[in-house]
PDB file of N, CA and C in Angstrom:
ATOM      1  N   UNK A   1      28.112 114.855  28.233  1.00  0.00           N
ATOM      2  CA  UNK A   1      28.486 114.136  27.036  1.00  0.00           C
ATOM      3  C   UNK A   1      28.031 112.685  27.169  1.00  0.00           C
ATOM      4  N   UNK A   2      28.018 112.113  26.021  1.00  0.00           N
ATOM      5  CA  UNK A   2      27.363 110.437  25.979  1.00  0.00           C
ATOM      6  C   UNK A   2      28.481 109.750  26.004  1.00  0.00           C
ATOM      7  N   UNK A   3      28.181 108.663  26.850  1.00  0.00           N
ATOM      8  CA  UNK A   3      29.284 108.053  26.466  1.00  0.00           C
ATOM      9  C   UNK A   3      28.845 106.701  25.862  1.00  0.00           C
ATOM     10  N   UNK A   4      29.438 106.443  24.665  1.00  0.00           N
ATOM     11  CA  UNK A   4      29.018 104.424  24.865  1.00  0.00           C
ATOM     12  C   UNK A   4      29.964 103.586  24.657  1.00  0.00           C
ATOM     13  N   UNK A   5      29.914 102.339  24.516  1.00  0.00           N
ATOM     14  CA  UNK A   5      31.211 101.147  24.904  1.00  0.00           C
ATOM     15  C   UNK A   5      31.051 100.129  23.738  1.00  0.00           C
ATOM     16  N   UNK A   6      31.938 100.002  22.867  1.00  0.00           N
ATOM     17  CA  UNK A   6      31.974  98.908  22.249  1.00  0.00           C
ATOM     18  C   UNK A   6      31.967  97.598  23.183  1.00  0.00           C
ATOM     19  N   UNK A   7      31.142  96.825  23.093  1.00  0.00           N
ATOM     20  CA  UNK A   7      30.796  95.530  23.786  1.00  0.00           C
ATOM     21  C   UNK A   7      31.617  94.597  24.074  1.00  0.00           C
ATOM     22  N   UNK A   8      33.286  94.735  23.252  1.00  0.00           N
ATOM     23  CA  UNK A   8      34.152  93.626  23.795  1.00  0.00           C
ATOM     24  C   UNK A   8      34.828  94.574  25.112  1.00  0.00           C
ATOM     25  N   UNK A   9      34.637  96.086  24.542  1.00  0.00           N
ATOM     26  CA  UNK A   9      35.592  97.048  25.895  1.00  0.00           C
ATOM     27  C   UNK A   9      34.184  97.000  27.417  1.00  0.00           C
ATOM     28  N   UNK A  10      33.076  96.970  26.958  1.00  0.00           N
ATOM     29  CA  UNK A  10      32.311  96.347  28.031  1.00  0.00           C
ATOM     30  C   UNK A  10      32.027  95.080  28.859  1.00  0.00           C
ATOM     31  N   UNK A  11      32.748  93.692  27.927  1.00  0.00           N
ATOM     32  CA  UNK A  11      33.039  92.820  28.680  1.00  0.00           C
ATOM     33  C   UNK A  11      33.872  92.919  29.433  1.00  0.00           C
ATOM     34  N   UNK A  12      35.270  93.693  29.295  1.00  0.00           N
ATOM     35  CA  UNK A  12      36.064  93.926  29.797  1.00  0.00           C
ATOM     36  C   UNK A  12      36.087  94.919  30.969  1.00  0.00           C
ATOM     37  N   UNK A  13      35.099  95.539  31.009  1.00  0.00           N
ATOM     38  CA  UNK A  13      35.352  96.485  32.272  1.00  0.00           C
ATOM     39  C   UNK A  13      34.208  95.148  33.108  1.00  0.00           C
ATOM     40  N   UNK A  14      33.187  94.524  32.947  1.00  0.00           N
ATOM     41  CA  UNK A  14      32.064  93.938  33.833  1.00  0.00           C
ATOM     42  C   UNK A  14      32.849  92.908  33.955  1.00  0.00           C
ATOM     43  N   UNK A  15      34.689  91.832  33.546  1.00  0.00           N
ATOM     44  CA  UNK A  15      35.089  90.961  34.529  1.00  0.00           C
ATOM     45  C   UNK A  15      36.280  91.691  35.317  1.00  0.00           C
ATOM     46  N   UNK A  16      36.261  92.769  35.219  1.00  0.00           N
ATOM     47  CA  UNK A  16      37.157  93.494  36.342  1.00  0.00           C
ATOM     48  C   UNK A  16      36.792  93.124  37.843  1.00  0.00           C
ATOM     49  N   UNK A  17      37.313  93.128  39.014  1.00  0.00           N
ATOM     50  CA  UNK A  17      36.825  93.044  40.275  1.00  0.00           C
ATOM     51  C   UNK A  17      36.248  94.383  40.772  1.00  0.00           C
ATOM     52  N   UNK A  18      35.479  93.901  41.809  1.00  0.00           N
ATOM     53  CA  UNK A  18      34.260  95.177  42.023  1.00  0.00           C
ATOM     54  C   UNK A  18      35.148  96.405  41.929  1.00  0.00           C
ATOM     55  N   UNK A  19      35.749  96.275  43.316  1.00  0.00           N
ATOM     56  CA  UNK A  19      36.748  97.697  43.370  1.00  0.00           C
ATOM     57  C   UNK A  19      37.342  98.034  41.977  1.00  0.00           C
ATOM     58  N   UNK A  20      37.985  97.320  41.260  1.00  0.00           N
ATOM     59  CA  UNK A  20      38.465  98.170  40.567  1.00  0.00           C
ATOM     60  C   UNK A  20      37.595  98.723  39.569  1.00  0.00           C
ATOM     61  N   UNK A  21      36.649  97.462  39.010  1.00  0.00           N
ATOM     62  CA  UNK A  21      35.202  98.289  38.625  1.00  0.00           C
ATOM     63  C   UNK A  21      34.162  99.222  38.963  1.00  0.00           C
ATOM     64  N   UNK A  22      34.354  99.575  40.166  1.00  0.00           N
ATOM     65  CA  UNK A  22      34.333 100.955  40.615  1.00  0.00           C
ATOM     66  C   UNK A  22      34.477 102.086  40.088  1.00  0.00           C
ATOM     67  N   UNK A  23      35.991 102.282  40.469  1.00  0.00           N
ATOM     68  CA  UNK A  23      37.177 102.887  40.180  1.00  0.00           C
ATOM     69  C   UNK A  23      36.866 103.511  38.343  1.00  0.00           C
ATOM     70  N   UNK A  24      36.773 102.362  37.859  1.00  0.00           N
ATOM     71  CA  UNK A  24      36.566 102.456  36.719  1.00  0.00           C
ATOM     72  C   UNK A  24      35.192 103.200  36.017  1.00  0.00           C
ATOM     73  N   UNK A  25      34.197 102.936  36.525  1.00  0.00           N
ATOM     74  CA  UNK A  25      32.760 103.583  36.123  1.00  0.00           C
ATOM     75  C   UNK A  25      32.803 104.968  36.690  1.00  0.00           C
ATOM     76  N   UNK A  26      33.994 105.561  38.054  1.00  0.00           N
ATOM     77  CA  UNK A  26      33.930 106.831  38.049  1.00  0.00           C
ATOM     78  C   UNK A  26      34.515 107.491  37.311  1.00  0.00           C
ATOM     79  N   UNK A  27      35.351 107.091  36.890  1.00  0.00           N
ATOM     80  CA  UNK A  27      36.317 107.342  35.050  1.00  0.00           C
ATOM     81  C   UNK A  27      35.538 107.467  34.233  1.00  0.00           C
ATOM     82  N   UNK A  28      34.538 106.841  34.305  1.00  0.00           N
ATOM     83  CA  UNK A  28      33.457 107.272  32.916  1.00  0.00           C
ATOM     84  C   UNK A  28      32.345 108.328  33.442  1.00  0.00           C
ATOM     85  N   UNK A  29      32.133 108.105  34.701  1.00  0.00           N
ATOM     86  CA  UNK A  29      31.040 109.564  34.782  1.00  0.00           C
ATOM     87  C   UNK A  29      31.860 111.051  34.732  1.00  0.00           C
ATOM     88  N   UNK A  30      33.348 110.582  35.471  1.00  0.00           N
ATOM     89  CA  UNK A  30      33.725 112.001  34.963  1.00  0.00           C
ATOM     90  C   UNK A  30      34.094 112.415  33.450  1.00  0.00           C
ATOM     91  N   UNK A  31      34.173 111.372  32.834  1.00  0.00           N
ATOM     92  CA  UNK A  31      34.133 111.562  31.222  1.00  0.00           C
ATOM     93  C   UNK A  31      32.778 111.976  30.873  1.00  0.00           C
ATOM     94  N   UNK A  32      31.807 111.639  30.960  1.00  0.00           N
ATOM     95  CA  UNK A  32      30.514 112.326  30.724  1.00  0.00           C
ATOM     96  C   UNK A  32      30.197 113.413  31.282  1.00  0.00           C
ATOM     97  N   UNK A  33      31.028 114.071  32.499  1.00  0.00           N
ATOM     98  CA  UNK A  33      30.411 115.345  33.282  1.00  0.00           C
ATOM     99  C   UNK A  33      31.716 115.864  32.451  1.00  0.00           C
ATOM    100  N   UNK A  34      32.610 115.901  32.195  1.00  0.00           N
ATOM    101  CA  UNK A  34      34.001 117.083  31.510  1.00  0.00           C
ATOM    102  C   UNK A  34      33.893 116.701  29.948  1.00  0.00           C
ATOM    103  N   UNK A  35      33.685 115.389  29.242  1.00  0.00           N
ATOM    104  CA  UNK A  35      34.198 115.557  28.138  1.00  0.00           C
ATOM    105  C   UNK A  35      35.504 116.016  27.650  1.00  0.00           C
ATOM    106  N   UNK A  36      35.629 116.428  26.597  1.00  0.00           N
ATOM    107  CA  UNK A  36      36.641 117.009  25.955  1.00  0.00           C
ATOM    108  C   UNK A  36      37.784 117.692  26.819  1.00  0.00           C
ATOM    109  N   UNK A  37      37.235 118.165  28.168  1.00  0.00           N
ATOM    110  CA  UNK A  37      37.724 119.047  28.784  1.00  0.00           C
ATOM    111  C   UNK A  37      38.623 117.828  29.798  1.00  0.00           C
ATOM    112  N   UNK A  38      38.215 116.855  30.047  1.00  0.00           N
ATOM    113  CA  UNK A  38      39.359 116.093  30.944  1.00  0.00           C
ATOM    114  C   UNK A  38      40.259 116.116  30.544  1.00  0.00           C
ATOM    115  N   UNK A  39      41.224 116.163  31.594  1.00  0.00           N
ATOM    116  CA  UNK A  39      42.789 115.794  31.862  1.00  0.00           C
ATOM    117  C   UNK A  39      43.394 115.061  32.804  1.00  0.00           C
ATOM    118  N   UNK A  40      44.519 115.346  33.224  1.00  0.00           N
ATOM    119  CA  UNK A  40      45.491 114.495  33.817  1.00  0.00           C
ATOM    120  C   UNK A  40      44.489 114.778  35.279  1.00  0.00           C
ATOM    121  N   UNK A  41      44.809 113.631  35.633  1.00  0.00           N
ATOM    122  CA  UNK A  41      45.661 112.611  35.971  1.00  0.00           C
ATOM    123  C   UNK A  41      44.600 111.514  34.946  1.00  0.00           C
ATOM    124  N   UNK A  42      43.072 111.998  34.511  1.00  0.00           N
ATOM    125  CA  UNK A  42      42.098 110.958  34.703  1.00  0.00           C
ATOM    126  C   UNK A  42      42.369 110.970  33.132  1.00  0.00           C
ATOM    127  N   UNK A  43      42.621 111.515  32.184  1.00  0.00           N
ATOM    128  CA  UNK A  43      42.457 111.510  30.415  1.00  0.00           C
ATOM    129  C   UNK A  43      44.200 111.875  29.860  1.00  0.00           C
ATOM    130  N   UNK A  44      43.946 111.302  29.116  1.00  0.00           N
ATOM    131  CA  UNK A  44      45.910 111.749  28.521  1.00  0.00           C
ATOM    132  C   UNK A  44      45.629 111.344  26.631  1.00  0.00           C
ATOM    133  N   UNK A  45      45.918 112.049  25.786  1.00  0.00           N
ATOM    134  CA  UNK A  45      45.975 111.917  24.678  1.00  0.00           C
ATOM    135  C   UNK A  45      47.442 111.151  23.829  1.00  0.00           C
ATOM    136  N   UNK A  46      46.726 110.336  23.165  1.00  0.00           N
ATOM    137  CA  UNK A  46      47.534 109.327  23.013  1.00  0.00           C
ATOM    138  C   UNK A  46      47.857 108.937  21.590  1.00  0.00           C
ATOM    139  N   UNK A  47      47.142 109.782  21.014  1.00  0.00           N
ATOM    140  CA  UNK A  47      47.175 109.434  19.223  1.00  0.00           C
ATOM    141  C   UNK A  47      46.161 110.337  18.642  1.00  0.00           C
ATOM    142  N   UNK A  48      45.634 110.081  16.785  1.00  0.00           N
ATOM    143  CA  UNK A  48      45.262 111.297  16.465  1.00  0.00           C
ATOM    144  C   UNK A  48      43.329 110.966  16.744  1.00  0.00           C
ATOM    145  N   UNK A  49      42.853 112.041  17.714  1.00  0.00           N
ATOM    146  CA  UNK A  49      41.662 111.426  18.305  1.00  0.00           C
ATOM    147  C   UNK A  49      41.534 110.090  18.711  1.00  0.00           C
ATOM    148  N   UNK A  50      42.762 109.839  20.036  1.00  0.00           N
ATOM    149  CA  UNK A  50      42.591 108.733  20.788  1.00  0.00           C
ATOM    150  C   UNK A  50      42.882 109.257  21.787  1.00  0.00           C
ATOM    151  N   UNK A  51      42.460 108.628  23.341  1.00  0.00           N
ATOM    152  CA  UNK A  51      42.589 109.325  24.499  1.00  0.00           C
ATOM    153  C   UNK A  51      42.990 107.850  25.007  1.00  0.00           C
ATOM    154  N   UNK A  52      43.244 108.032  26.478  1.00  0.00           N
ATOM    155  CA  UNK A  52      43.498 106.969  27.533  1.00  0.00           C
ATOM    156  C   UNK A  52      42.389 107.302  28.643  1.00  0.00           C
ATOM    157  N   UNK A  53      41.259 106.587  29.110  1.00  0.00           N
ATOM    158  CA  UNK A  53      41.258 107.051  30.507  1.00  0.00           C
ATOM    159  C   UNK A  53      41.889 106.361  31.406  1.00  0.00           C
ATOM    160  N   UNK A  54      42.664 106.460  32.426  1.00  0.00           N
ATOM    161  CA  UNK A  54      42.918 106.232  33.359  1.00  0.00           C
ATOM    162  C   UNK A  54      42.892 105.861  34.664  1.00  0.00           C
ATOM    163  N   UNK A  55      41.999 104.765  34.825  1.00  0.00           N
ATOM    164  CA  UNK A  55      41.309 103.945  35.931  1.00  0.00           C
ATOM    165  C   UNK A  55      42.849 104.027  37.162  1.00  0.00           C
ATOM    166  N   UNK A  56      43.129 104.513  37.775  1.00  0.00           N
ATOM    167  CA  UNK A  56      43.785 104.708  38.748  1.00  0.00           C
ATOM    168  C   UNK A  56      43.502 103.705  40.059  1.00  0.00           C
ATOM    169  N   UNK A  57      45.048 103.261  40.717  1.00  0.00           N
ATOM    170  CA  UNK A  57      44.786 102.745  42.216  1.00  0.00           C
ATOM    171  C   UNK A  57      45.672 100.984  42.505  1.00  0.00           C
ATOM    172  N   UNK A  58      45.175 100.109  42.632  1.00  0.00           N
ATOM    173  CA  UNK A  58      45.848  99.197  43.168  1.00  0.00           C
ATOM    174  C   UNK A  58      46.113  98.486  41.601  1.00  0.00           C
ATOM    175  N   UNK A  59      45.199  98.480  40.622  1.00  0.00           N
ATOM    176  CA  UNK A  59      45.153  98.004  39.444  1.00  0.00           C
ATOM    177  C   UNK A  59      44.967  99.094  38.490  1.00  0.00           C
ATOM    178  N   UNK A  60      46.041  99.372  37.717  1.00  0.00           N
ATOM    179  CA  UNK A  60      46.188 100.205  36.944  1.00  0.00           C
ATOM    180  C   UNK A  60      45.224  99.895  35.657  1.00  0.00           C
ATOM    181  N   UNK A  61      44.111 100.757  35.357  1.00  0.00           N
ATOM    182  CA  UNK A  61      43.295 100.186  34.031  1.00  0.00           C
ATOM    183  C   UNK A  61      43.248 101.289  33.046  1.00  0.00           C
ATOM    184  N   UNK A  62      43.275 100.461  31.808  1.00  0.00           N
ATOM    185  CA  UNK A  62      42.857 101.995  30.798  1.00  0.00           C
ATOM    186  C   UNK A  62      42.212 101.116  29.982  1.00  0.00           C
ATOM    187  N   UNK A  63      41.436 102.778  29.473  1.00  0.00           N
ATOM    188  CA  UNK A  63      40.333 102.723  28.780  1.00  0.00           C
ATOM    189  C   UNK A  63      40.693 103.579  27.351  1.00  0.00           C
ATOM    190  N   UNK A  64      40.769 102.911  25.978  1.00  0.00           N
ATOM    191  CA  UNK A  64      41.285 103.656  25.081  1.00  0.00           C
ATOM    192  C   UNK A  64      39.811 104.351  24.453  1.00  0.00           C
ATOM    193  N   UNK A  65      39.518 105.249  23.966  1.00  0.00           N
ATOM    194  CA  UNK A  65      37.976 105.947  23.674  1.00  0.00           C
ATOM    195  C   UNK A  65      38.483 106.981  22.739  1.00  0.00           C
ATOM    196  N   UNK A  66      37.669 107.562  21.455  1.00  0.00           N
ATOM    197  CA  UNK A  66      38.062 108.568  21.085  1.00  0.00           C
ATOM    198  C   UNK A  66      36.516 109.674  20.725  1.00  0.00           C
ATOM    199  N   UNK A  67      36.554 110.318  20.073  1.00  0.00           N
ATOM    200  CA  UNK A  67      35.449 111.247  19.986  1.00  0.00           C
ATOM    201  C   UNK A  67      34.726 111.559  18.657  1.00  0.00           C
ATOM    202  N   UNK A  68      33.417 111.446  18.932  1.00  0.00           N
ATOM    203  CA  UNK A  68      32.744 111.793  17.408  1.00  0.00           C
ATOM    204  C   UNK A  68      31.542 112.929  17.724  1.00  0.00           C
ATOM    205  N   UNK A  69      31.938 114.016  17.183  1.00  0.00           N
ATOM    206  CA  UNK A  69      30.781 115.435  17.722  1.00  0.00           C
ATOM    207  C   UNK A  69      30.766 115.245  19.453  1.00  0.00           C
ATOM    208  N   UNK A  70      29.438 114.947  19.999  1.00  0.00           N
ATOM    209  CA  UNK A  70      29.585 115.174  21.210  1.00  0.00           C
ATOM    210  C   UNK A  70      29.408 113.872  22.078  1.00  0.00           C
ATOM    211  N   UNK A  71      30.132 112.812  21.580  1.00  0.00           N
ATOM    212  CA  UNK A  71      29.741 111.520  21.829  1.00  0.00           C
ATOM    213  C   UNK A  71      31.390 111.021  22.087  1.00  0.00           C
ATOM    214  N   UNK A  72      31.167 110.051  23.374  1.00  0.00           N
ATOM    215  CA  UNK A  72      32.700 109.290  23.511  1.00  0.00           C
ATOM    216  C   UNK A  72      32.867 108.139  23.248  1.00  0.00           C
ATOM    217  N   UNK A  73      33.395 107.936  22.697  1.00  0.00           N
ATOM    218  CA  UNK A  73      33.332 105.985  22.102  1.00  0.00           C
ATOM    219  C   UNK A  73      34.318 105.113  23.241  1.00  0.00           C
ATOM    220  N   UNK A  74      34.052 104.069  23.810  1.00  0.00           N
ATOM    221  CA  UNK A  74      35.145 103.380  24.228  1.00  0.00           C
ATOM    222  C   UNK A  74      35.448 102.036  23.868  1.00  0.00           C
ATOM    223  N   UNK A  75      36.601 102.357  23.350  1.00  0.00           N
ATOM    224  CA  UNK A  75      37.158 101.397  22.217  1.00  0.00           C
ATOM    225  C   UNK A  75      37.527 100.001  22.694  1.00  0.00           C
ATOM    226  N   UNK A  76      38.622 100.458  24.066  1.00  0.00           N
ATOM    227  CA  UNK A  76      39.471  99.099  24.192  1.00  0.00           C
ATOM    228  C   UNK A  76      39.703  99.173  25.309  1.00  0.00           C
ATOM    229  N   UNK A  77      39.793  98.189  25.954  1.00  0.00           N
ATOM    230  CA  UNK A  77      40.697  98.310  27.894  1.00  0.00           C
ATOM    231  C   UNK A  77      41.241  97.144  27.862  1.00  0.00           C
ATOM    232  N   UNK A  78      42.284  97.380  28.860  1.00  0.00           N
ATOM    233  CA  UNK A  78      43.309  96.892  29.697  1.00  0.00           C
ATOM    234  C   UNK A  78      43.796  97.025  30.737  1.00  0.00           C
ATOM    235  N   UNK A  79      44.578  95.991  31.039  1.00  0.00           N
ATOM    236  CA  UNK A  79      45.309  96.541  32.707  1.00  0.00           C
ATOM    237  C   UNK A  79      46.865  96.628  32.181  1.00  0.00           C
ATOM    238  N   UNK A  80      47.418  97.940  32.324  1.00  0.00           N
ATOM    239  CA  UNK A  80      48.318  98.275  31.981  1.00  0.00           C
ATOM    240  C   UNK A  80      49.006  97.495  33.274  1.00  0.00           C
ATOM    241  N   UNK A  81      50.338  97.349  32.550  1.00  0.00           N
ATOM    242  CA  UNK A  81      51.391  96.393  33.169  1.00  0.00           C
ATOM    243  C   UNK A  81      53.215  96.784  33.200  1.00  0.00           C
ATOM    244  N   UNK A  82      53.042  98.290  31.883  1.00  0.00           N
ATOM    245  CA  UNK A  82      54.485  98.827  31.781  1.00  0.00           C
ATOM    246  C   UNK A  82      54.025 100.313  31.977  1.00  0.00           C
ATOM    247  N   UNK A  83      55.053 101.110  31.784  1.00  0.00           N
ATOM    248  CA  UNK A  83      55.053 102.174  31.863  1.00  0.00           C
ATOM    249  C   UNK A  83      54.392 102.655  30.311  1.00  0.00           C
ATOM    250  N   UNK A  84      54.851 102.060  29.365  1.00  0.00           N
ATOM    251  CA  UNK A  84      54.060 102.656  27.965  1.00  0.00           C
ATOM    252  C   UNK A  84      52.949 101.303  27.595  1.00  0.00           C
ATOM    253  N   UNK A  85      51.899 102.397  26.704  1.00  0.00           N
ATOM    254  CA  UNK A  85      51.006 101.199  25.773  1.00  0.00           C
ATOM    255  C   UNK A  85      51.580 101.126  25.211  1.00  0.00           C
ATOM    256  N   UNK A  86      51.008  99.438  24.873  1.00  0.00           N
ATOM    257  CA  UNK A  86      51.693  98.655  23.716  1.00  0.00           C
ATOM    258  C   UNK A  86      50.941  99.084  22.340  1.00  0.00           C
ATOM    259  N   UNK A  87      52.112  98.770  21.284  1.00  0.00           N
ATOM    260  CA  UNK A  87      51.261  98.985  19.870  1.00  0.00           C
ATOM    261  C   UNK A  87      50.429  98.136  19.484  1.00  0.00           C
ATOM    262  N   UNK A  88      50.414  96.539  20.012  1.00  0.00           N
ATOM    263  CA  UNK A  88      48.968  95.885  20.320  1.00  0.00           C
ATOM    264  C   UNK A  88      47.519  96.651  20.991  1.00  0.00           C
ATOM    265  N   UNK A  89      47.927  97.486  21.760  1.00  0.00           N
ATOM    266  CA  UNK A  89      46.486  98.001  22.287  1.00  0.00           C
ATOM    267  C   UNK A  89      46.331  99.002  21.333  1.00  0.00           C
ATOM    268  N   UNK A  90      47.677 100.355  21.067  1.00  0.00           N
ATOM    269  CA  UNK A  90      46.956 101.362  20.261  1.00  0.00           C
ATOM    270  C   UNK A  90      46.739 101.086  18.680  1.00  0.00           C
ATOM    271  N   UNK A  91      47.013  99.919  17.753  1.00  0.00           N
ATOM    272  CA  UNK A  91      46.536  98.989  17.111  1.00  0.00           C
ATOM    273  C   UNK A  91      45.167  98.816  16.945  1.00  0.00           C
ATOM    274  N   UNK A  92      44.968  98.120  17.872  1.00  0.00           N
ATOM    275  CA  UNK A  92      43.492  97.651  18.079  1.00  0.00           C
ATOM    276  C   UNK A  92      42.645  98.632  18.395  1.00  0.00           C
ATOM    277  N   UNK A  93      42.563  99.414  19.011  1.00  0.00           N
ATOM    278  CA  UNK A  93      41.889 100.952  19.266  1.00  0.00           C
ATOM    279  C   UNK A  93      41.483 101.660  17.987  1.00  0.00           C
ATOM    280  N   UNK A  94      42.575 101.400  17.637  1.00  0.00           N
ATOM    281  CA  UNK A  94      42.600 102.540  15.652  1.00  0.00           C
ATOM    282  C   UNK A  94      41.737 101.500  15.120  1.00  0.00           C
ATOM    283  N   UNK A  95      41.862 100.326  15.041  1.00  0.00           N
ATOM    284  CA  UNK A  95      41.180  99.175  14.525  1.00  0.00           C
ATOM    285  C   UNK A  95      39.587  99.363  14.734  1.00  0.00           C
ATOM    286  N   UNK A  96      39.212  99.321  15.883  1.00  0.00           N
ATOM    287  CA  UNK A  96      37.893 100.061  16.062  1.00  0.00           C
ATOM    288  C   UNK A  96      37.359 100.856  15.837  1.00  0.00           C
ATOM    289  N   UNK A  97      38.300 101.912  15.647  1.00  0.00           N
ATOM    290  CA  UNK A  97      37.978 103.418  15.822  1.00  0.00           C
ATOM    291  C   UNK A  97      37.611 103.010  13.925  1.00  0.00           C
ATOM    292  N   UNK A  98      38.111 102.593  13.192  1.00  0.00           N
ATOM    293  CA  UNK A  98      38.141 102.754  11.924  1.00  0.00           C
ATOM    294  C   UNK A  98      36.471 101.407  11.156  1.00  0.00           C
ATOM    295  N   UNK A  99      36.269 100.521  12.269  1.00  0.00           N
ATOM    296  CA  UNK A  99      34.965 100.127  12.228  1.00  0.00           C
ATOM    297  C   UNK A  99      34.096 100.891  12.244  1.00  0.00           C
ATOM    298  N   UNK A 100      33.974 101.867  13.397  1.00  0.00           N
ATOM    299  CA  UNK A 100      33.179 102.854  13.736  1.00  0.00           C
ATOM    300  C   UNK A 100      33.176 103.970  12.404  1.00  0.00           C
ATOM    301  N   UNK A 101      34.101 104.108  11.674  1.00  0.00           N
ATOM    302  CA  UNK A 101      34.420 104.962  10.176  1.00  0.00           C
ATOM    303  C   UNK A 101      34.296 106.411  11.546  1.00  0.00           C
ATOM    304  N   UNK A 102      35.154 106.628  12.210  1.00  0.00           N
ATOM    305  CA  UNK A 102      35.653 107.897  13.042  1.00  0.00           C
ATOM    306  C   UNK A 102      36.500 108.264  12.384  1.00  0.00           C
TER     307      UNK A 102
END
């Protein structure tokens, strides 16, 4: 599957620190090798065609992305800081997602 990055969610993963930017780009190749088919621990569904990926480890990161045919969009990231997203992030996600006319 393709994946591509809206450019503010790509600034955001390139000032991450290496490691966790790591961490993070293997989150996206396994999104391009499973697609649709990821799950837990690395994908969690979060709204209607919105996903989380789940950058796992010392810095908790997510990646909000949703899907158009066989293509993954990634919308928004953060470093999660509570146990739930905020309606500021899934907000802004839909916000994109609705630029994109998804």
């Amino acid at each position: 599957m393709e994946v591509k990055t809206l450019t503010v969610a790509q600034n955001f993963i390139d000032g991450l620190d290496k490691s966790t930017n790591t961490k993070v780009y293997k989150c996206i190749r396994l999104l391009r090798e499973f697609g649709k088919k990821l799950g837990m621990p690395y994908s969690k569904k979060v709204g209607n065609n919105l996903y989380e990926l789940r950058g796992l480890g010392k810095t908790h990161v997510r990646l909000l992305y949703c899907f158009e045919a066989d293509l993954a969009w990634i919308l928004h990231g953060f470093i999660k800081k509570s146990n739930k997203i905020t309606n500021n992030d899934l907000e802004l996600a839909e916000q994109r997602k609705k630029i994109l006319a998804l």
